[in-house]
C-alpha atoms as a PDB file:
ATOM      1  CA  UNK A   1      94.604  42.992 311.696  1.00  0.00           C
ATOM      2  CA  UNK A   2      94.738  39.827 309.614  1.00  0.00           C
ATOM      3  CA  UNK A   3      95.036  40.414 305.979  1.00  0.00           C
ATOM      4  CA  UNK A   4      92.300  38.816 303.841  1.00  0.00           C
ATOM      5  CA  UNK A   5      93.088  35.585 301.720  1.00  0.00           C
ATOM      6  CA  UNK A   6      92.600  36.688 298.047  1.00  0.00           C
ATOM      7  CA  UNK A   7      90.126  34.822 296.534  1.00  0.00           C
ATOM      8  CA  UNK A   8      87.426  34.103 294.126  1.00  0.00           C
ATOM      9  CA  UNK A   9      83.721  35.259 294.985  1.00  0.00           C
ATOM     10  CA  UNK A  10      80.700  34.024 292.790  1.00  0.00           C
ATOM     11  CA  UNK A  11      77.093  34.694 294.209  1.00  0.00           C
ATOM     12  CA  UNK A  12      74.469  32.242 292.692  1.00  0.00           C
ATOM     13  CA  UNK A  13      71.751  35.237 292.862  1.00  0.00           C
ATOM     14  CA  UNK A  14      71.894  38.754 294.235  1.00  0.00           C
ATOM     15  CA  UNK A  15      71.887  39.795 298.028  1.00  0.00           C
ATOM     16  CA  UNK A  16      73.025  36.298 298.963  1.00  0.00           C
ATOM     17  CA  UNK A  17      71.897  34.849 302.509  1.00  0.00           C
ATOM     18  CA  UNK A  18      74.141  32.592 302.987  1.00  0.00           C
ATOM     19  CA  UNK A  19      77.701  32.036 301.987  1.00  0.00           C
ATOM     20  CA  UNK A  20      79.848  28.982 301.223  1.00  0.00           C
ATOM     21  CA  UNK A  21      84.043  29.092 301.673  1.00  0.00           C
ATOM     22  CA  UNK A  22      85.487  26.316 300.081  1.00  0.00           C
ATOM     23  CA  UNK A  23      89.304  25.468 300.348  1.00  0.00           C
ATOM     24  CA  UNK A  24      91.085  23.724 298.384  1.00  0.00           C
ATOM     25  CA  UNK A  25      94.066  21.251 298.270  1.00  0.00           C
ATOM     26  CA  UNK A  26      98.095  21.127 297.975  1.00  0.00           C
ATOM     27  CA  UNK A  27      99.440  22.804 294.991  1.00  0.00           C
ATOM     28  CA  UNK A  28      95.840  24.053 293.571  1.00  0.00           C
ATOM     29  CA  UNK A  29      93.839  26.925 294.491  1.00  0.00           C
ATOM     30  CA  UNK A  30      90.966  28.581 294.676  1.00  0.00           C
ATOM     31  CA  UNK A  31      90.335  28.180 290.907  1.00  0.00           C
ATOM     32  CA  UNK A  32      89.957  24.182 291.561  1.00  0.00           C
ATOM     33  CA  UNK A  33      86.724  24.046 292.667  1.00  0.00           C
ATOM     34  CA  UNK A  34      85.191  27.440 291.531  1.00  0.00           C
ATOM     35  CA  UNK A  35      83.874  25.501 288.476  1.00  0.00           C
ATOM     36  CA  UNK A  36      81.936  22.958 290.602  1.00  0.00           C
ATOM     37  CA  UNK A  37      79.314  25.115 291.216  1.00  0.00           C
ATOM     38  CA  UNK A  38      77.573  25.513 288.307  1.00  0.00           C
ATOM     39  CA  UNK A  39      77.138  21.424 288.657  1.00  0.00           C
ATOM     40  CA  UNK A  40      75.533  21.721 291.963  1.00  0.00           C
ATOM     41  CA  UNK A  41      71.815  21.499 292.148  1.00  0.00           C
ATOM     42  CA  UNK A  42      71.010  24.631 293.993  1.00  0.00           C
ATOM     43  CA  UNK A  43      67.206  24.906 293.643  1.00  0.00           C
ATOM     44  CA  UNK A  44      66.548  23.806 297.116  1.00  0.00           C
ATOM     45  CA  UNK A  45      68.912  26.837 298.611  1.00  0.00           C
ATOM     46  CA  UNK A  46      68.916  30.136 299.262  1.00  0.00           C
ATOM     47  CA  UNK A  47      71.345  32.792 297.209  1.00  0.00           C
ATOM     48  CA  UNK A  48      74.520  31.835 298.424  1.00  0.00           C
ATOM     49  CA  UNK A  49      77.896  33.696 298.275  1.00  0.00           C
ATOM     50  CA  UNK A  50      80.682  31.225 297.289  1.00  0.00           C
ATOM     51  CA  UNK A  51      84.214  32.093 298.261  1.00  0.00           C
ATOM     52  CA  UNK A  52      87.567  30.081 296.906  1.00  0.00           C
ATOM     53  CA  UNK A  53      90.968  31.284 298.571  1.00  0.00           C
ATOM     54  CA  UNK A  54      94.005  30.586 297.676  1.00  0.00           C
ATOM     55  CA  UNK A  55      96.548  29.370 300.420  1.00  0.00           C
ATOM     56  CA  UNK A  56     100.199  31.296 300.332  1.00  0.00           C
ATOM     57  CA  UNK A  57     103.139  29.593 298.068  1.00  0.00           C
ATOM     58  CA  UNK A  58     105.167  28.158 300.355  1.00  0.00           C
ATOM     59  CA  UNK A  59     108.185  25.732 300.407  1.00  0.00           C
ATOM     60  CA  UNK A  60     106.437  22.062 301.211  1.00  0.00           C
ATOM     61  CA  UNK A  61     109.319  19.240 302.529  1.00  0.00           C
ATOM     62  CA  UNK A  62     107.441  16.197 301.261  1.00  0.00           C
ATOM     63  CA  UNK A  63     108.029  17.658 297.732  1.00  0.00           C
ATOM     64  CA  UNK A  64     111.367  18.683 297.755  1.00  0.00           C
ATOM     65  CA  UNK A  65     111.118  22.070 299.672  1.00  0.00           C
ATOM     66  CA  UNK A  66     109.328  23.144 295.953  1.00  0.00           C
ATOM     67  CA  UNK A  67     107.471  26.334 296.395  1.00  0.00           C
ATOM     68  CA  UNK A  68     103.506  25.654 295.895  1.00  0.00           C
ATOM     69  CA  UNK A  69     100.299  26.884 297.233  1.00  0.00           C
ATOM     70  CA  UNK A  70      99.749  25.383 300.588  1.00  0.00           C
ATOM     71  CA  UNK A  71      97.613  25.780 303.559  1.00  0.00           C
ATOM     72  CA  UNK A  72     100.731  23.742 305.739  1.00  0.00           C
ATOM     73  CA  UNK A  73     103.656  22.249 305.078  1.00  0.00           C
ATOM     74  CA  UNK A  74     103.805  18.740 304.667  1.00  0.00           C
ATOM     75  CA  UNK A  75     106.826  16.945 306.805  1.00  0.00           C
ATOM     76  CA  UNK A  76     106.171  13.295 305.485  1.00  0.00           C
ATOM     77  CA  UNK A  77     103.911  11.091 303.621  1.00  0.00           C
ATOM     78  CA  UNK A  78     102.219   9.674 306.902  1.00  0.00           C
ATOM     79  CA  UNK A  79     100.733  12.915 307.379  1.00  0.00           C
ATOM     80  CA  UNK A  80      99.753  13.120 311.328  1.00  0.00           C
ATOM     81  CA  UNK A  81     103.522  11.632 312.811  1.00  0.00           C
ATOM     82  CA  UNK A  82     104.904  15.283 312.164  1.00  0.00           C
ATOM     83  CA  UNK A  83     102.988  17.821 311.494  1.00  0.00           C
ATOM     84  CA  UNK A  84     103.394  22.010 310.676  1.00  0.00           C
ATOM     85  CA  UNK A  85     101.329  23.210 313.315  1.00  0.00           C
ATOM     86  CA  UNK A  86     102.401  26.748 313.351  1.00  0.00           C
ATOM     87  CA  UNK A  87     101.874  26.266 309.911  1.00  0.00           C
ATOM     88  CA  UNK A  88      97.938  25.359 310.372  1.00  0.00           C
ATOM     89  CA  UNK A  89      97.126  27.385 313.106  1.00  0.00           C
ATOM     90  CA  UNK A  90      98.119  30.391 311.072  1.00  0.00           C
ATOM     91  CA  UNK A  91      95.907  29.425 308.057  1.00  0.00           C
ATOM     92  CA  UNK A  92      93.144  28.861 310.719  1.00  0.00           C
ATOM     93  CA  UNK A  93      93.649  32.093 312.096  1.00  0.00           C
ATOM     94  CA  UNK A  94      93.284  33.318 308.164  1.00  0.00           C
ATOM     95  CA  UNK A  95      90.148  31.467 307.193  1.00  0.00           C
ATOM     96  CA  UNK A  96      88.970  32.149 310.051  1.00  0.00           C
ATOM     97  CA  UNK A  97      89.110  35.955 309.391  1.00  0.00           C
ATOM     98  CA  UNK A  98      87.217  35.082 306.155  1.00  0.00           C
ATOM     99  CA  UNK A  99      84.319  33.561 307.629  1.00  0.00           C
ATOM    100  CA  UNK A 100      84.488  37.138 310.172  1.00  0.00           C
ATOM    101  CA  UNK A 101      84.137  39.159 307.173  1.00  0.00           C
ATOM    102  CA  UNK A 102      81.299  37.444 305.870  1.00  0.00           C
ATOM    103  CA  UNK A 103      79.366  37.827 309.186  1.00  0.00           C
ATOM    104  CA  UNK A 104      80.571  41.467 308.892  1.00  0.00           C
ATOM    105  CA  UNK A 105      78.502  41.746 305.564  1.00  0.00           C
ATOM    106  CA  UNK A 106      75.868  40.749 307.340  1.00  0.00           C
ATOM    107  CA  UNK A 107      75.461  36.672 306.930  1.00  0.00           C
ATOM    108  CA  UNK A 108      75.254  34.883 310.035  1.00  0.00           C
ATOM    109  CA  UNK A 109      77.987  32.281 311.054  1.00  0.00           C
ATOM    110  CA  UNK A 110      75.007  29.769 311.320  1.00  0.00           C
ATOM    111  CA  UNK A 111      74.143  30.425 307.532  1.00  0.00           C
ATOM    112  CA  UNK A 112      77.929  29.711 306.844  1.00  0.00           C
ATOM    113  CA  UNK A 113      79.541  26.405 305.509  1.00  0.00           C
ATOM    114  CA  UNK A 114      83.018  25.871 305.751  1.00  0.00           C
ATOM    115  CA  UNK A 115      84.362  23.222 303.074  1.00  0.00           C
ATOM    116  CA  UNK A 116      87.661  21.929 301.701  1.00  0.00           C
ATOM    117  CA  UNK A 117      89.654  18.604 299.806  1.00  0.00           C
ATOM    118  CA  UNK A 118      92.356  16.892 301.080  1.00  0.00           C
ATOM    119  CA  UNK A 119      95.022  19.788 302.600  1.00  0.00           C
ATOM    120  CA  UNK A 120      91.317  22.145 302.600  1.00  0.00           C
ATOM    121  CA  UNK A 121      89.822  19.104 304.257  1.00  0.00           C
ATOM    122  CA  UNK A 122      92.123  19.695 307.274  1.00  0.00           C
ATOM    123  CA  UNK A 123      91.957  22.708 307.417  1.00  0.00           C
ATOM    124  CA  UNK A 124      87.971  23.021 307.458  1.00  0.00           C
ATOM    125  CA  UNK A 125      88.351  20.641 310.276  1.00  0.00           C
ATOM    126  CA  UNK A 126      90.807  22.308 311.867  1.00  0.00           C
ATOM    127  CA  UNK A 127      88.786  25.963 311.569  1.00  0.00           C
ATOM    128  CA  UNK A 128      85.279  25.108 311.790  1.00  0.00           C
ATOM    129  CA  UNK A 129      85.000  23.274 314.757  1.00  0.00           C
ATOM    130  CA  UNK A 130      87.482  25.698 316.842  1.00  0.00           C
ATOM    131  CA  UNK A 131      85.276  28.617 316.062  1.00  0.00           C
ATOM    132  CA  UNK A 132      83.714  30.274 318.663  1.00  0.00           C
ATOM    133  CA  UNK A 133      79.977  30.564 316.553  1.00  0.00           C
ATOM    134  CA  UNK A 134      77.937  28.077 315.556  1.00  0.00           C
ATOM    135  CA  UNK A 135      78.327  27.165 311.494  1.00  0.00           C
ATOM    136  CA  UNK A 136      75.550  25.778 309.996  1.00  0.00           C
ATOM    137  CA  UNK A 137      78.238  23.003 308.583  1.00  0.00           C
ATOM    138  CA  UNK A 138      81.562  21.384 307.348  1.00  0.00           C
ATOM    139  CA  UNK A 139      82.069  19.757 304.136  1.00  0.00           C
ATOM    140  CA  UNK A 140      85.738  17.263 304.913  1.00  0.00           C
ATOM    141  CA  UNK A 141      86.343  15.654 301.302  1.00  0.00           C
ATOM    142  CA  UNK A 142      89.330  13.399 301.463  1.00  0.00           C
ATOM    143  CA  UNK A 143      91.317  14.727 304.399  1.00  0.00           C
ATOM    144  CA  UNK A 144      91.787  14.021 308.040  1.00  0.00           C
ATOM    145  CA  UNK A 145      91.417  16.097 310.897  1.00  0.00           C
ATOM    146  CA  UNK A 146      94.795  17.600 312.249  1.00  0.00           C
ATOM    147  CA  UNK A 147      96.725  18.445 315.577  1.00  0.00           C
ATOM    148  CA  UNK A 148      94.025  15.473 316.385  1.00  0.00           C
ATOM    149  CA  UNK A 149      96.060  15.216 319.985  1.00  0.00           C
ATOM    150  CA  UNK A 150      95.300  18.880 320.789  1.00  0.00           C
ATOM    151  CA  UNK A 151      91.858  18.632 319.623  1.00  0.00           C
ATOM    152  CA  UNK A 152      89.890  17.737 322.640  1.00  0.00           C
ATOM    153  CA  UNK A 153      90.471  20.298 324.894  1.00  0.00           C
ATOM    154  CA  UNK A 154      90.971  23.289 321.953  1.00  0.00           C
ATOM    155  CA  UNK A 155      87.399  22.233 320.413  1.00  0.00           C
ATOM    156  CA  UNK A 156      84.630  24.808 320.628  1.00  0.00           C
ATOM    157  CA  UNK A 157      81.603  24.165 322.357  1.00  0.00           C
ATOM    158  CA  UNK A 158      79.796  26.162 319.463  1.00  0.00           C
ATOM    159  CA  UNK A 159      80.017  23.898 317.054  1.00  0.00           C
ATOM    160  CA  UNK A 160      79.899  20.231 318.834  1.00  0.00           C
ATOM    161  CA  UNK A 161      76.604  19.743 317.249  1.00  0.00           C
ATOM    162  CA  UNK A 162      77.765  21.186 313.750  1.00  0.00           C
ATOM    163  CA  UNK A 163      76.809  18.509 310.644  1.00  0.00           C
ATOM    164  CA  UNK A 164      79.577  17.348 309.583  1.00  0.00           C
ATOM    165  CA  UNK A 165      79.780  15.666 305.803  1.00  0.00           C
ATOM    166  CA  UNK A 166      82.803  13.790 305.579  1.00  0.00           C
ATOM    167  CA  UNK A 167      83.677  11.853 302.311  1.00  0.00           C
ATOM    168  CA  UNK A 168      87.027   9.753 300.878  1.00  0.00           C
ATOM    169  CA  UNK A 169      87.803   7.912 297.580  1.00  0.00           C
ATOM    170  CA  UNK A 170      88.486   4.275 299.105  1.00  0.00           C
ATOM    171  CA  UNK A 171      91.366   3.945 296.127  1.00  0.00           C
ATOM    172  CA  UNK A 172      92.587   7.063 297.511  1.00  0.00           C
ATOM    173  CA  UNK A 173      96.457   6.717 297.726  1.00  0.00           C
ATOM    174  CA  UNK A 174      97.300  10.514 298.990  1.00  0.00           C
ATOM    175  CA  UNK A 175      95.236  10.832 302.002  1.00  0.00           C
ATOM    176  CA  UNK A 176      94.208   6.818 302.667  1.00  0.00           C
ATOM    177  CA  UNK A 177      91.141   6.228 303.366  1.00  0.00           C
ATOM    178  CA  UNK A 178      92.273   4.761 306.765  1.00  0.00           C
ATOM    179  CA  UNK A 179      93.318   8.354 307.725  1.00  0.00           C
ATOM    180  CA  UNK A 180      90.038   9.701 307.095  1.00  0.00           C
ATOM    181  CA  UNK A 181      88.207   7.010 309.019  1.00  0.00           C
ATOM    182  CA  UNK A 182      90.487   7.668 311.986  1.00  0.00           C
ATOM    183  CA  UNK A 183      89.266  11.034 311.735  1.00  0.00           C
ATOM    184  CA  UNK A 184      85.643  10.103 311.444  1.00  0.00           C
ATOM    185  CA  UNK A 185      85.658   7.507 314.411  1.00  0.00           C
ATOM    186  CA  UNK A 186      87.550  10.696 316.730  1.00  0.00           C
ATOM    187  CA  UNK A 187      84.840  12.828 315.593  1.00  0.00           C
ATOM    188  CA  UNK A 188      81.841  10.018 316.138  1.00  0.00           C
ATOM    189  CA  UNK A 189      83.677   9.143 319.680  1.00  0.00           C
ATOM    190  CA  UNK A 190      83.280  13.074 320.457  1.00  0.00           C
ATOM    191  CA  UNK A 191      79.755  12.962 319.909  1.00  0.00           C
ATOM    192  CA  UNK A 192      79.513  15.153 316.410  1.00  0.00           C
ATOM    193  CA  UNK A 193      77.176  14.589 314.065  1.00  0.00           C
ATOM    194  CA  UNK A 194      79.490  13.359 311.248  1.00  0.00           C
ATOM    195  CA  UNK A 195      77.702  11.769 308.080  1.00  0.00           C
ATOM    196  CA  UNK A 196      80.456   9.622 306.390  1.00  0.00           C
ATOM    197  CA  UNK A 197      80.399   9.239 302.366  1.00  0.00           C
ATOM    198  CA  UNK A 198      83.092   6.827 300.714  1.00  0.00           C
ATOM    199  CA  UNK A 199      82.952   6.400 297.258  1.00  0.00           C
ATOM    200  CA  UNK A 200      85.270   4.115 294.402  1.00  0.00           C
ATOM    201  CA  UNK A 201      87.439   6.600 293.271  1.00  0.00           C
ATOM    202  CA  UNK A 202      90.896   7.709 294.183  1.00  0.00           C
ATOM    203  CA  UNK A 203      91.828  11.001 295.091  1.00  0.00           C
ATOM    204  CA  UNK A 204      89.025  13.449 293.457  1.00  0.00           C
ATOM    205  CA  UNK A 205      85.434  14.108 293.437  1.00  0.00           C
ATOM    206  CA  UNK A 206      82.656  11.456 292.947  1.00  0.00           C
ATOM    207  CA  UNK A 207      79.691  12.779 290.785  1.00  0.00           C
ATOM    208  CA  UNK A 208      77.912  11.093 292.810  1.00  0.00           C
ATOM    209  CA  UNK A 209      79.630  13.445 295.438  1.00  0.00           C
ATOM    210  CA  UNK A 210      78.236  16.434 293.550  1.00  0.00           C
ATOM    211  CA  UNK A 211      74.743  15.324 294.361  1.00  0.00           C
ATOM    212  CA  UNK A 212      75.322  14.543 297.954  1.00  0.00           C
ATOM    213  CA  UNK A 213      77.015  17.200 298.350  1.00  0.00           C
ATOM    214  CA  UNK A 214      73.867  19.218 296.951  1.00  0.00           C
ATOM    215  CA  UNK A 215      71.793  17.728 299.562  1.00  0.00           C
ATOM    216  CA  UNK A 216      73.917  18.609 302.411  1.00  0.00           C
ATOM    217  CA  UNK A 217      74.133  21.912 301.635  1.00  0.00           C
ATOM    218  CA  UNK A 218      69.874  22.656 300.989  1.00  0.00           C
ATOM    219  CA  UNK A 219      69.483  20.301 303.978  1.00  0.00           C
ATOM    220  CA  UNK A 220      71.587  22.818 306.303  1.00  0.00           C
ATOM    221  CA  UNK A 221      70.625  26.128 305.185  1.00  0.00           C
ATOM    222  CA  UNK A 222      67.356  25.046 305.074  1.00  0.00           C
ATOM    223  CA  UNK A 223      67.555  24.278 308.566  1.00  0.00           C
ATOM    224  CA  UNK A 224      69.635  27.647 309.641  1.00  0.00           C
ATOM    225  CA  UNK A 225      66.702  29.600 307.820  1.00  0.00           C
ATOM    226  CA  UNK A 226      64.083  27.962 309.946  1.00  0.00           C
ATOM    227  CA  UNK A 227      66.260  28.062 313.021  1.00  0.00           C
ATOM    228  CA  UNK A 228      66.163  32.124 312.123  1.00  0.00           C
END
């Protein structure tokens, strides 16, 4: 049995309907986006259960073999040449036990959004559209999708029509925003429903992001509730 990520929980009302597991980037954790919530509007959703892991500390190469919360290690500054991928498929196997335990306390994988920035981008890539239920959606902020040579025949049929909200900083010198296109064109090539966001920052969070981000989210559990 997988152990549970630890985590943050924060429920925007009581008996929540829906839930919301965010994951976050290279050397944060789940504390990094915890305080975005209160600056979502909301109104437009149901109660929702919001749930921030934090990835293991690990030793990451591209930074010296220094010991950091990571989802993956990171083998080189191109990102996709060489790539962990024990490393990710063991954090997918992880988040995706978190996303079982919600469905366990009784909220439906379709009333489930999986999100994440940058190293969380990938991975709610990665995770979310390999699961075997349908999610009512993926939030990719400034990432890429990886093991993007393995993904065509490990993809799950479940999710091929899952929204997908991808956005990138176009200054963005981590992840470039070229890496996050390539992603987005794979995706678009596949047939998924990806809606693409790119705004004049580098790598963080638009506030204008914050409102689109709002609308995804009422705009997909809207449409799970009607859909149940």
């Amino acid at each position: 049995m997988t152990t549970l990520l630890p985590h943050i929980q924060i429920e925007t009302a009581p008996n929540p309907s829906a839930a919301v597991i965010w994951l976050h980037g290279l050397g944060a954790d789940g504390h990094d986006f915890a305080g975005l919530v209160p600056e979502l509007d909301l109104s437009g959703c149901p109660a929702i259960r919001f749930i921030f892991p934090h990835a293991p500390a690990i030793p990451v190469t591209v930074n010296g073999g220094y010991v950091m919360p990571a989802w993956y290690d990171i083998l080189g500054t191109e990102l996709v040449i060489r790539q962990d991928a024990a490393g990710i498929r063991a954090s997918g196997q992880a988040i995706a036990a978190l996303i079982e335990r919600e469905m366990a306390r009784g909220i439906p994988a379709s009333r489930i959004v999986l999100a994440g920035f940058s190293q969380g981008c990938a991975m709610a890539l990665h995770t979310g559209l390999r699961f075997p239920q349908t999610l009512a959606g993926i939030m990719a902020l400034s990432g890429y999708l990886p093991l993007a040579e393995d993904f065509a025949t490990e993809r799950a049929e479940a999710n091929a029509h899952t929204p997908i909200f991808m956005a990138h900083g176009s200054q963005d010198p981590v992840v470039v925003p070229a890496r996050g296109e390539a992603s987005r064109d794979l995706l678009t090539r596949l047939g998924y429903p990806v809606q693409w966001h790119s705004y004049p920052i580098p790598h963080s969070i638009h506030p204008r992001e914050v409102a689109d981000i709002s609308t995804f989210l009422s705009l997909v559990l809207a449409a799970a509730a009607a859909r149940s």
